[in-house]
C-alpha atoms as a PDB file:
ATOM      1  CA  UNK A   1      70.147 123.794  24.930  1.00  0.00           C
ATOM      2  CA  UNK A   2      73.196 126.061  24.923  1.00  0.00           C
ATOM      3  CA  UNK A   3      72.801 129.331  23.327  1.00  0.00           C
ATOM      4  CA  UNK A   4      75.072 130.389  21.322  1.00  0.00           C
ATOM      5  CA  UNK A   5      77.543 133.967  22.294  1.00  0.00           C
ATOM      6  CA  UNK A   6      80.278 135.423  23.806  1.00  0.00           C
ATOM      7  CA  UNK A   7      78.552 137.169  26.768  1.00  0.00           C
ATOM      8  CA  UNK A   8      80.354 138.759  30.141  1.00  0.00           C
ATOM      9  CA  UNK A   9      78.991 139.876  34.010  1.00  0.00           C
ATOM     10  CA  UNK A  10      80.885 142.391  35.879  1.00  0.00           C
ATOM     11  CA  UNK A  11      81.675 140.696  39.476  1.00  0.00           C
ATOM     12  CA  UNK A  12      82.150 144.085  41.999  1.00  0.00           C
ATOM     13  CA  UNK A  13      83.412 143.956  45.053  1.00  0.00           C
ATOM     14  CA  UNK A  14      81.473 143.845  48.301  1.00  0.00           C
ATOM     15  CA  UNK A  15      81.546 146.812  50.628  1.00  0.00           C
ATOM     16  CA  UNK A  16      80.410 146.082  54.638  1.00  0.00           C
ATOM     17  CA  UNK A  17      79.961 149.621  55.213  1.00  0.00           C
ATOM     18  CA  UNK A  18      79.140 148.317  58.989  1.00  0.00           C
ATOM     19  CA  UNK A  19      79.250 145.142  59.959  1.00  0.00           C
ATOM     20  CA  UNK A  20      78.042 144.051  63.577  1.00  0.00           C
ATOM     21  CA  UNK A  21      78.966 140.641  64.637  1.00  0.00           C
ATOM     22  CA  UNK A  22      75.137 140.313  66.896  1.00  0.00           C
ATOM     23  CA  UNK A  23      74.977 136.854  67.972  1.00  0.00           C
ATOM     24  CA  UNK A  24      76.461 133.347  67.212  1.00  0.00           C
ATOM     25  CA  UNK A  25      74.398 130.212  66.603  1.00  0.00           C
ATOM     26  CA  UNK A  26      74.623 126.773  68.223  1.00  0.00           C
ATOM     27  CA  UNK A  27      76.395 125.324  65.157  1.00  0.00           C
ATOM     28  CA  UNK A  28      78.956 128.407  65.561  1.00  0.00           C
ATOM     29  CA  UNK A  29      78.311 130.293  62.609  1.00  0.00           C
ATOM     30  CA  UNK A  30      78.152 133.988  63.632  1.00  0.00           C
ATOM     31  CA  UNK A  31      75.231 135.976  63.388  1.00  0.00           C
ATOM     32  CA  UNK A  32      75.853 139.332  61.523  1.00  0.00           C
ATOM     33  CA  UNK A  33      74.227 142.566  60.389  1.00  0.00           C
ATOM     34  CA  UNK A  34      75.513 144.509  57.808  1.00  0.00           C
ATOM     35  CA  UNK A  35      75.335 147.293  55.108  1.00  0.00           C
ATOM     36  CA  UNK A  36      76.419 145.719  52.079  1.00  0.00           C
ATOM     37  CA  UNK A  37      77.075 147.864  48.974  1.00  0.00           C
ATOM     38  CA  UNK A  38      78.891 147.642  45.849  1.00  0.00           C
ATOM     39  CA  UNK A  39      81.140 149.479  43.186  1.00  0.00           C
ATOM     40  CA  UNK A  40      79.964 149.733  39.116  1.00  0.00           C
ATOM     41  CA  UNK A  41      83.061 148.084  38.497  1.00  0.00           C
ATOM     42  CA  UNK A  42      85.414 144.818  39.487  1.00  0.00           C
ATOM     43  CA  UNK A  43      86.638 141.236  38.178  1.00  0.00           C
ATOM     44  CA  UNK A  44      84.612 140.044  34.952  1.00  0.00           C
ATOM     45  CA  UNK A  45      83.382 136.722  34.135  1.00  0.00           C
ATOM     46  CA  UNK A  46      82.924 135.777  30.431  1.00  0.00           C
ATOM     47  CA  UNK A  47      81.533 132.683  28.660  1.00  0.00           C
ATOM     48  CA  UNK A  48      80.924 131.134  25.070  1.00  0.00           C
ATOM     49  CA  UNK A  49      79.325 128.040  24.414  1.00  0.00           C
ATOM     50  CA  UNK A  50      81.128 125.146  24.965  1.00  0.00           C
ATOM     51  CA  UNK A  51      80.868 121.460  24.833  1.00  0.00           C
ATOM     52  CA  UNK A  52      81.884 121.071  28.456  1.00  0.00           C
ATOM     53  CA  UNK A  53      82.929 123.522  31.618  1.00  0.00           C
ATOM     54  CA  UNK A  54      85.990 125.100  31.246  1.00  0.00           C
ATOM     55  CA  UNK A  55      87.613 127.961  33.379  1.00  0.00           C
ATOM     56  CA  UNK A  56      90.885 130.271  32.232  1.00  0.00           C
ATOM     57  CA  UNK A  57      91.795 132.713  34.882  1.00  0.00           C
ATOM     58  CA  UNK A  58      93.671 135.719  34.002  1.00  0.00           C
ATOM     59  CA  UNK A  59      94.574 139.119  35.140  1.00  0.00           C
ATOM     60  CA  UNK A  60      96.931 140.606  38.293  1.00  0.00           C
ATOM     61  CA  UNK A  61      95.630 137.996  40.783  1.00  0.00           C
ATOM     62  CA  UNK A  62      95.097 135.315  38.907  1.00  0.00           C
ATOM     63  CA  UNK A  63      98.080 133.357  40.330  1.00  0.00           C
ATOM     64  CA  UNK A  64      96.686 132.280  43.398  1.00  0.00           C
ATOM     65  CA  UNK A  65      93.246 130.369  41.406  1.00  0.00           C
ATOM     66  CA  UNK A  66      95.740 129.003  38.887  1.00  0.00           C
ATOM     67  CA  UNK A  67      94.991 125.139  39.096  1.00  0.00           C
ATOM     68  CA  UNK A  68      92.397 125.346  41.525  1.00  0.00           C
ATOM     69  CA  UNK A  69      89.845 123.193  41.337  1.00  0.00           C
ATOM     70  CA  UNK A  70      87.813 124.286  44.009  1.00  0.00           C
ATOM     71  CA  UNK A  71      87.074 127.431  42.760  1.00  0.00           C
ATOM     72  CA  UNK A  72      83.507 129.199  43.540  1.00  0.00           C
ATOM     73  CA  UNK A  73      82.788 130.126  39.494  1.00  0.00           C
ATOM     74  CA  UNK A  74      83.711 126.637  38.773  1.00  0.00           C
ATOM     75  CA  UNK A  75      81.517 125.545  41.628  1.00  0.00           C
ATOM     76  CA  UNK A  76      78.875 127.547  40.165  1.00  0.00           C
ATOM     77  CA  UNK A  77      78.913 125.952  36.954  1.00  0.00           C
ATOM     78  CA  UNK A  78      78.489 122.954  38.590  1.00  0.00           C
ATOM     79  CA  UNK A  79      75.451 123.493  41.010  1.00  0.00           C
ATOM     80  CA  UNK A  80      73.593 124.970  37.661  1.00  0.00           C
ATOM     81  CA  UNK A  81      74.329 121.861  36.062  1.00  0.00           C
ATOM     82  CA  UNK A  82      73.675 119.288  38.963  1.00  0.00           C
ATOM     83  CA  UNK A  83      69.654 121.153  39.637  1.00  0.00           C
ATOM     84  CA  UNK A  84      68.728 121.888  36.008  1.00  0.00           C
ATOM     85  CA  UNK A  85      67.937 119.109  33.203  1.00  0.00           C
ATOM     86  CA  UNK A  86      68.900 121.660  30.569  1.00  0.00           C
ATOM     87  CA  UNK A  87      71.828 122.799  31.878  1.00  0.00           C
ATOM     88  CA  UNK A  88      73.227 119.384  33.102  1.00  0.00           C
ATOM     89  CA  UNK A  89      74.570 118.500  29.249  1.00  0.00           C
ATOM     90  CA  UNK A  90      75.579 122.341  28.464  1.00  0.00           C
ATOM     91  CA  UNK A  91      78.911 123.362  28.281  1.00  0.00           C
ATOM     92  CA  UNK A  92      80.606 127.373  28.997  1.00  0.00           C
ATOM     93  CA  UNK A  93      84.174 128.688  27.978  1.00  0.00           C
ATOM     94  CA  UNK A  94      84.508 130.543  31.203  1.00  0.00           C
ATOM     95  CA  UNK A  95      87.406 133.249  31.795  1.00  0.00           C
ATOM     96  CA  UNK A  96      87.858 135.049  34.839  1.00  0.00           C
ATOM     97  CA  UNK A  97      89.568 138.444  34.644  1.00  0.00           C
ATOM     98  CA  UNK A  98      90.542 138.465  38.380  1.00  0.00           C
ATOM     99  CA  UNK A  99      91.526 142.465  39.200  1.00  0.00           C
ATOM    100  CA  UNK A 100      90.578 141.993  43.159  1.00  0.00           C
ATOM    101  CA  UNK A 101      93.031 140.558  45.643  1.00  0.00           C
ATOM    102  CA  UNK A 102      92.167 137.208  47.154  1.00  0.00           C
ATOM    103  CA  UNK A 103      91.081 136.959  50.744  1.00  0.00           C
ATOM    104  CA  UNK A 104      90.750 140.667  51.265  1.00  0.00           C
ATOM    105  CA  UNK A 105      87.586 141.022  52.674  1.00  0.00           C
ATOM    106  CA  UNK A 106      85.365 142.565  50.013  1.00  0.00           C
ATOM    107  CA  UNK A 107      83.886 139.549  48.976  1.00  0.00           C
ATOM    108  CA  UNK A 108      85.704 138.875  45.484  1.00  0.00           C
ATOM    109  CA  UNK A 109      85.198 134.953  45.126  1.00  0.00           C
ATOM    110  CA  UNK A 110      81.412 135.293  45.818  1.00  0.00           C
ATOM    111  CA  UNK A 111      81.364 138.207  43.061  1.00  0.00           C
ATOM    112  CA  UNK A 112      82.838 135.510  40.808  1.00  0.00           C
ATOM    113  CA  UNK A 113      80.394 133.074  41.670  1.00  0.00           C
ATOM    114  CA  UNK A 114      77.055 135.411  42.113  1.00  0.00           C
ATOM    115  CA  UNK A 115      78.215 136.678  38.199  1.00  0.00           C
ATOM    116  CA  UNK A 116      78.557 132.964  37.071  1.00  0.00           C
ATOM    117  CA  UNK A 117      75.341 132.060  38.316  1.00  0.00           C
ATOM    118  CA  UNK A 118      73.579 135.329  36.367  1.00  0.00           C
ATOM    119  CA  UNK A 119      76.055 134.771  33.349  1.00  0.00           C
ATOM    120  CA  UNK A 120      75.326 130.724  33.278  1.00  0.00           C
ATOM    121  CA  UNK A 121      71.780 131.522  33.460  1.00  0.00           C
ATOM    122  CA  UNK A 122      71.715 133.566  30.033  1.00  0.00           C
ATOM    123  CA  UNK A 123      74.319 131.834  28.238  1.00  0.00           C
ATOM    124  CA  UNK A 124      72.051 128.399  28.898  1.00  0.00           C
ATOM    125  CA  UNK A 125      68.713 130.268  28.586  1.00  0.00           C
ATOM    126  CA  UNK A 126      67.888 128.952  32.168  1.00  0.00           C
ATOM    127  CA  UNK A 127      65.292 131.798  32.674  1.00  0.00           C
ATOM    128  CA  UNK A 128      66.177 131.997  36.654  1.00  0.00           C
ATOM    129  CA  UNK A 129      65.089 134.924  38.290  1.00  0.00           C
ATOM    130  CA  UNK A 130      67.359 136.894  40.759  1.00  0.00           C
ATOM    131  CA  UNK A 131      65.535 135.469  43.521  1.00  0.00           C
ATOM    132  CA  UNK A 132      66.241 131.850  42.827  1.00  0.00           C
ATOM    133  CA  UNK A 133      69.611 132.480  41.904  1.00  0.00           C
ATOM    134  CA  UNK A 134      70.163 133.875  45.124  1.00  0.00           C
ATOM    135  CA  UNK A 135      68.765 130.711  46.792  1.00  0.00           C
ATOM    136  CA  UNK A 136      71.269 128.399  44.469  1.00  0.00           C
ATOM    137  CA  UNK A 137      74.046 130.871  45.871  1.00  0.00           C
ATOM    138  CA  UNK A 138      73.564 130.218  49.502  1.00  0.00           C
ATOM    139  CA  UNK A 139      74.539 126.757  48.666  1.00  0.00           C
ATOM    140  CA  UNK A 140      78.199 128.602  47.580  1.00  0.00           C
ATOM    141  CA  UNK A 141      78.857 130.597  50.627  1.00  0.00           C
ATOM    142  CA  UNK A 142      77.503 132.933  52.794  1.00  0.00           C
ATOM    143  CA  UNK A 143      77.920 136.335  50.817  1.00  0.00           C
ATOM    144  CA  UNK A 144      76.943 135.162  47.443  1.00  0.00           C
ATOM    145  CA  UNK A 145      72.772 135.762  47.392  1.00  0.00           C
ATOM    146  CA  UNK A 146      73.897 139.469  48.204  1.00  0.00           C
ATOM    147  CA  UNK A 147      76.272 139.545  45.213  1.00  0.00           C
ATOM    148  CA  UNK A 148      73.931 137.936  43.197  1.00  0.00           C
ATOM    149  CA  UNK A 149      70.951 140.803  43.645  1.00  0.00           C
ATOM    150  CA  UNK A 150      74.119 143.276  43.412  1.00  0.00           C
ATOM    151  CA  UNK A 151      72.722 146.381  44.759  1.00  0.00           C
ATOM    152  CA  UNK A 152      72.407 148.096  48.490  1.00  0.00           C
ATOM    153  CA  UNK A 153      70.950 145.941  51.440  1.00  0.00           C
ATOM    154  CA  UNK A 154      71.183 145.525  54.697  1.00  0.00           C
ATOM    155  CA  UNK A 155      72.198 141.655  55.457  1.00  0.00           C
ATOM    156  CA  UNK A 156      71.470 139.827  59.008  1.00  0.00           C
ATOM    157  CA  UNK A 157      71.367 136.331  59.943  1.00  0.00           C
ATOM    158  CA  UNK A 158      74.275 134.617  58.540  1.00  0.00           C
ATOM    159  CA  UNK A 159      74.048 136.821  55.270  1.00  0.00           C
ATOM    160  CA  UNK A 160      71.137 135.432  54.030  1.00  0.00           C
ATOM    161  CA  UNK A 161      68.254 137.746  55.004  1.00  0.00           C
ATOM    162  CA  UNK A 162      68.739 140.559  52.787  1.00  0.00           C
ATOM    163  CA  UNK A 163      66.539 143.731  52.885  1.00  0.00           C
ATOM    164  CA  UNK A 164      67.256 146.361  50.005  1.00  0.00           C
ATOM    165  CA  UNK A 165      68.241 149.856  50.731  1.00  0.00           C
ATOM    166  CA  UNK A 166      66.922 152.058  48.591  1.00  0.00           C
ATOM    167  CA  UNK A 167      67.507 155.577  47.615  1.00  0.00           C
ATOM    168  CA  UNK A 168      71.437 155.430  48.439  1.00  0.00           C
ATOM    169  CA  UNK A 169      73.524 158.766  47.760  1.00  0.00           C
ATOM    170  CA  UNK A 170      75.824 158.991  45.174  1.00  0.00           C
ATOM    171  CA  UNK A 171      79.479 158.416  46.597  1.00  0.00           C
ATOM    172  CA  UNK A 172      82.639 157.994  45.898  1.00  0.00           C
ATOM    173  CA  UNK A 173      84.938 155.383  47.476  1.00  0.00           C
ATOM    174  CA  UNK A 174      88.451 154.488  47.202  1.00  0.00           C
ATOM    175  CA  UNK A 175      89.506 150.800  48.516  1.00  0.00           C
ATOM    176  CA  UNK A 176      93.135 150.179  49.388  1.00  0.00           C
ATOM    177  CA  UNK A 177      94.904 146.588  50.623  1.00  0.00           C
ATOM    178  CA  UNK A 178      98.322 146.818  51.893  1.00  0.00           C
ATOM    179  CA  UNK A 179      98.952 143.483  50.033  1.00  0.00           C
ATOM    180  CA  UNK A 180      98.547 140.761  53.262  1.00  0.00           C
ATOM    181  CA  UNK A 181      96.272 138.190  52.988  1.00  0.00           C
ATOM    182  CA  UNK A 182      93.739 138.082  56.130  1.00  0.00           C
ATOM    183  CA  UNK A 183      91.870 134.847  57.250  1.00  0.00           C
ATOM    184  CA  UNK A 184      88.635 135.131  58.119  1.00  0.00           C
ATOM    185  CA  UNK A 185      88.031 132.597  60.955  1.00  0.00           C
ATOM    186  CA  UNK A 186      91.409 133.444  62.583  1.00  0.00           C
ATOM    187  CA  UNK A 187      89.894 137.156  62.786  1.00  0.00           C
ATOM    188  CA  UNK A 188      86.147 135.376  64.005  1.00  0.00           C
ATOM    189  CA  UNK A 189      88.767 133.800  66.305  1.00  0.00           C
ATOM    190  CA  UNK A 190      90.453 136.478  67.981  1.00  0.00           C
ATOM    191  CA  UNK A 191      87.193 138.508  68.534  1.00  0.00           C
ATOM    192  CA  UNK A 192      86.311 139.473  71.874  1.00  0.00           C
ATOM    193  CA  UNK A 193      83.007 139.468  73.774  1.00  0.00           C
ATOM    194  CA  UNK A 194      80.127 140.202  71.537  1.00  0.00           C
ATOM    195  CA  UNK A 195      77.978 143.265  71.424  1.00  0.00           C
ATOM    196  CA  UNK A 196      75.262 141.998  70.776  1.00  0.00           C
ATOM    197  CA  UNK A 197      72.248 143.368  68.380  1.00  0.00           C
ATOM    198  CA  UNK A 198      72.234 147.367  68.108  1.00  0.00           C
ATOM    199  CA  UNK A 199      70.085 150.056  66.952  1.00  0.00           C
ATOM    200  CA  UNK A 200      71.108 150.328  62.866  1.00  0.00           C
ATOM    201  CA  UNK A 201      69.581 154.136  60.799  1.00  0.00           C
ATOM    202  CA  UNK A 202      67.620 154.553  58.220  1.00  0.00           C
ATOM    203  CA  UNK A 203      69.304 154.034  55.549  1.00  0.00           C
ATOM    204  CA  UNK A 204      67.128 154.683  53.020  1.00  0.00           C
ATOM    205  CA  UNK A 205      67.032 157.399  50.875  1.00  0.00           C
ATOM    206  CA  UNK A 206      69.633 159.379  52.965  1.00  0.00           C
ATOM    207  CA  UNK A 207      71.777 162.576  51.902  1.00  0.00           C
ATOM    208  CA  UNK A 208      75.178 161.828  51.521  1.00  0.00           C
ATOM    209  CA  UNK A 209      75.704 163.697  54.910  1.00  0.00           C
ATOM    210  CA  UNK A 210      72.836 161.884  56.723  1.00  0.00           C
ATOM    211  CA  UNK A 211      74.839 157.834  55.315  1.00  0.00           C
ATOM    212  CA  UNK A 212      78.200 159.511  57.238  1.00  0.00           C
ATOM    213  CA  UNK A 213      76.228 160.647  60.034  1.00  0.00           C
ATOM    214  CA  UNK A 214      73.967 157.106  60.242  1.00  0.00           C
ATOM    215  CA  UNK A 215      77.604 155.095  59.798  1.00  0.00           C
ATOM    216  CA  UNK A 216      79.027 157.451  62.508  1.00  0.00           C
ATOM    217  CA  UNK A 217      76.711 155.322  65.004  1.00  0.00           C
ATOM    218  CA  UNK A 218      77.998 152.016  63.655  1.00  0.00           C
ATOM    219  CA  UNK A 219      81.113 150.024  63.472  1.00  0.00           C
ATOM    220  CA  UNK A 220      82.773 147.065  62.027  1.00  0.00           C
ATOM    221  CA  UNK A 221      83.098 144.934  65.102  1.00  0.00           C
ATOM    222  CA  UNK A 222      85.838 142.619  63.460  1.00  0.00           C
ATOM    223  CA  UNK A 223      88.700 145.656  62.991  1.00  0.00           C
ATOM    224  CA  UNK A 224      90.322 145.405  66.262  1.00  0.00           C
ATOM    225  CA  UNK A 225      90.459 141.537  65.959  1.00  0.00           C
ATOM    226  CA  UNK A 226      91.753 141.993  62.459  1.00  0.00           C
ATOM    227  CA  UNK A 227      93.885 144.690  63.372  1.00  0.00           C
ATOM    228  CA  UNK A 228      95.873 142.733  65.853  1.00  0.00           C
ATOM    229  CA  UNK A 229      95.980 139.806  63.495  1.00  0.00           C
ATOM    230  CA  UNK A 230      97.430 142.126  60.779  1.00  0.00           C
ATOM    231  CA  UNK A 231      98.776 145.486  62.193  1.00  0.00           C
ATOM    232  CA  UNK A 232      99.142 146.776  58.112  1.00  0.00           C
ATOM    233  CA  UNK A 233      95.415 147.637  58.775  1.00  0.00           C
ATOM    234  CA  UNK A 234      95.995 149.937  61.095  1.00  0.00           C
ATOM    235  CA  UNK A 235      98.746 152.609  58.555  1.00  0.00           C
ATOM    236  CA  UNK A 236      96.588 151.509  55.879  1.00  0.00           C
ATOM    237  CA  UNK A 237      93.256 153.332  57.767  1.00  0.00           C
ATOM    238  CA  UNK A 238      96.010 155.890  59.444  1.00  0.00           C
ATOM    239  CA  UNK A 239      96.671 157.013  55.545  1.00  0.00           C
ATOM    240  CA  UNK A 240      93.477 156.801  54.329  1.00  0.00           C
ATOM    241  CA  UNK A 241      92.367 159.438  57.483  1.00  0.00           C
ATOM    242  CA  UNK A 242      94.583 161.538  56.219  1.00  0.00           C
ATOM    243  CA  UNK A 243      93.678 162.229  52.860  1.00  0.00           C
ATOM    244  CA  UNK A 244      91.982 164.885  51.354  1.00  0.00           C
ATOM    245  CA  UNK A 245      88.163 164.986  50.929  1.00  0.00           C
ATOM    246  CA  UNK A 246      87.621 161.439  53.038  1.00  0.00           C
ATOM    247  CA  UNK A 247      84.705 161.948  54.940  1.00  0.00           C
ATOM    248  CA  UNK A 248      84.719 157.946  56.720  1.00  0.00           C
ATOM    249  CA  UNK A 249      87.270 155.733  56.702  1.00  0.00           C
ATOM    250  CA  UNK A 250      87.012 151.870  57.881  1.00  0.00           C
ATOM    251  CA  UNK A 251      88.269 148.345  57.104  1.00  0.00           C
ATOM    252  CA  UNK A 252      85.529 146.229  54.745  1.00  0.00           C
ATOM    253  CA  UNK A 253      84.606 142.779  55.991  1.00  0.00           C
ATOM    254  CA  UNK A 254      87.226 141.054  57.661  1.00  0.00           C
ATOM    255  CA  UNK A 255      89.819 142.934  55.827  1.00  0.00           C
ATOM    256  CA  UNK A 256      92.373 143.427  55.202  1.00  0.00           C
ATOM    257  CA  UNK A 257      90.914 146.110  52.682  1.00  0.00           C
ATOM    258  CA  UNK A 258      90.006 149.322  53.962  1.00  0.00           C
ATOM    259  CA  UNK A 259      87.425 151.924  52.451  1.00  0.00           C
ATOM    260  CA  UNK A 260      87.309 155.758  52.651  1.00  0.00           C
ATOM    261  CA  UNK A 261      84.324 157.701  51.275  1.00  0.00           C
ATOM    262  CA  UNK A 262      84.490 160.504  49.370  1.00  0.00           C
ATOM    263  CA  UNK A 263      81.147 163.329  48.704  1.00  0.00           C
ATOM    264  CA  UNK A 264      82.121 162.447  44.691  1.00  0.00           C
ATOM    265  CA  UNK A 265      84.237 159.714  42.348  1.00  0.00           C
ATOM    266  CA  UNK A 266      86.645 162.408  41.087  1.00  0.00           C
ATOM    267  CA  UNK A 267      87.943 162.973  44.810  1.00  0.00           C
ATOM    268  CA  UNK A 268      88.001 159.608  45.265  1.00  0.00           C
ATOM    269  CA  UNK A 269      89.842 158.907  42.244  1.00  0.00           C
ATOM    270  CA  UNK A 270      92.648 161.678  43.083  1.00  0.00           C
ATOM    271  CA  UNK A 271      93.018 160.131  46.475  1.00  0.00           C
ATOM    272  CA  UNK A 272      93.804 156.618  44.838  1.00  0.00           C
ATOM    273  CA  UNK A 273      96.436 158.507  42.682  1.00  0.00           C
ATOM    274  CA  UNK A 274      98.287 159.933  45.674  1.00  0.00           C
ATOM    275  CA  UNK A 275      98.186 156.309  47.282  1.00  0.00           C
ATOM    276  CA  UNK A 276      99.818 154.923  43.890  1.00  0.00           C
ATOM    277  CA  UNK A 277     102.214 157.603  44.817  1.00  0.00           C
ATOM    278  CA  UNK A 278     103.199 157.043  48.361  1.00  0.00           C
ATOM    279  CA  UNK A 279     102.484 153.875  48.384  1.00  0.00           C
ATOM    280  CA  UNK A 280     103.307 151.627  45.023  1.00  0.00           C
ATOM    281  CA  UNK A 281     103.130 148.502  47.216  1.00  0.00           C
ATOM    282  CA  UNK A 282      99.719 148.527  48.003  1.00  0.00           C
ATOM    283  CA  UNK A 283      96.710 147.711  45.908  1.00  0.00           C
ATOM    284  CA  UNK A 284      93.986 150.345  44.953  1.00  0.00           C
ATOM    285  CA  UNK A 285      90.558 150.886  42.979  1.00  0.00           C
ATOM    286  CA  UNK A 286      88.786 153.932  43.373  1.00  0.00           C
ATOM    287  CA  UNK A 287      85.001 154.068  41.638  1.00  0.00           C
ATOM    288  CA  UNK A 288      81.477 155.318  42.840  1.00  0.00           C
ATOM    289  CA  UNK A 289      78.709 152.817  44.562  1.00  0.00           C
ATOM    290  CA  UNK A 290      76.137 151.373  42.934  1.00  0.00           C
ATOM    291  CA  UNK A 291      73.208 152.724  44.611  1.00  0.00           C
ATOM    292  CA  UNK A 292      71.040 150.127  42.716  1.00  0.00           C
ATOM    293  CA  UNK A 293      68.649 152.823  40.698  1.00  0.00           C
END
């Protein structure tokens, strides 16, 4: 039955720290691997009990999901309800506060959905653990069982073999978009010949010095492609290498959001102010990772 409240789930964006594009699979998905991390803070999806499935969308980009039908939390609602006798007749009031730009490579519609699936799950009193939620969000995309758990882990296969990093440093990190919309399989697209599986570090339990050193040795494979798909990329990382305190700076995913990482969140947060500055066009959120303790 549906429990009654007014209960929320923060959806934070997805961070590929690295992300090496290793192999590709007969059915042309590409194989990946990845250091996937996350910030305390994002979009936020709330629900009260309902007599059916409902979904307002509000907040800075909420214009694009106006009217769409097809969206992931929506989607999410659905699969719960389509797999689980209890759910199937229970209904959600579901709003979306939607603070992260759309198709910016960090990962913000499978936030929305990984935060439905954990929010749906209380609200109906489903009692799924984080495992099987994870297995429901496959079913939604690629990224979503690694939003679901929603802390460190190093991702291979397609995204769905996930292996926790613990023991993360505290960090700050400041994420910037120059406002341009990147497609994904255009950037898979324009990617050149692959490099194959390399050697990844120890992440675990690192200094905040040893996770710059380890992503030294690593790369995000898809920035060129993206780059020359979107040449924004390249002034937004060209800015972000020149502020103060940034100790790495690369684009996230398949962009066309870029990250720089800071020793702390107060010199991250100072950098996003000077961006604000020289750059009002552009979108910004500064924060610390979730290391997941």
């Amino acid at each position: 039955m549906t429990q009654p409240g007014n209960l929320f789930e923060v959806a934070p964006p997805k961070i590929n720290l690295f992300l090496h594009v290793t192999g590709r699979r007969e059915d042309g998905y590409h194989l990946l691997e990845s250091l996937a991390v996350f910030l305390t803070h994002g979009d936020r999806v709330s629900a009260q009990a309902d007599t059916a499935v409902s979904l307002a969308v509000a907040g800075p980009f909420a214009a694009p999901l106006q009217g769409d039908g097809s969206n992931l939390v929506t989607q999410a609602a659905a699969l719960l309800q389509s797999r689980y006798p209890q759910a199937a007749g229970a209904g959600a009031r579901l709003t979306l506060k939607k603070v992260l730009p759309v198709a910016s490579g960090i990962g913000g519609g499978s936030a929305d959905a990984a935060a439905t699936l954990r929010l749906l799950n209380r609200l109906w009193g489903l009692g799924l653990g984080r495992e099987a939620l994870s297995a429901l969000g496959e079913e939604l995309g690629a990224d979503v069982p690694v939003c679901v758990r929603g802390r460190p882990a190093l991702m291979s296969g397609i995204g769905e073999t996930l292996i926790d990093v613990p023991g993360l440093p505290e960090a700050g990190i400041l994420l910037v978009n120059p406002g341009v919309e990147v497609s994904t399989p255009q950037v898979f697209k324009a990617l050149g010949p692959l490099k194959g599986a390399r050697p990844v570090p120890d992440f675990s339990g690192v200094s905040f010095a040893g996770l710059i050193d380890g992503l030294r040795q690593c790369e995000n494979d898809l920035q060129p492609a993206a780059i020359r798909l979107c040449p924004e990329i390249k002034q937004v990382l060209a800015v972000l290498d020149g502020l103060e305190g940034a100790r790495l700076t690369r684009m996230s995913g398949s962009g066309a959001t870029c990250f720089a990482l800071f020793s702390s969140e107060e010199e991250a947060r100072q950098a996003a102010q000077k961006i604000a500055s020289d750059h009002p066009r552009w979108w910004g959120m500064a924060g610390r990772l979730d290391t997941g303790a």
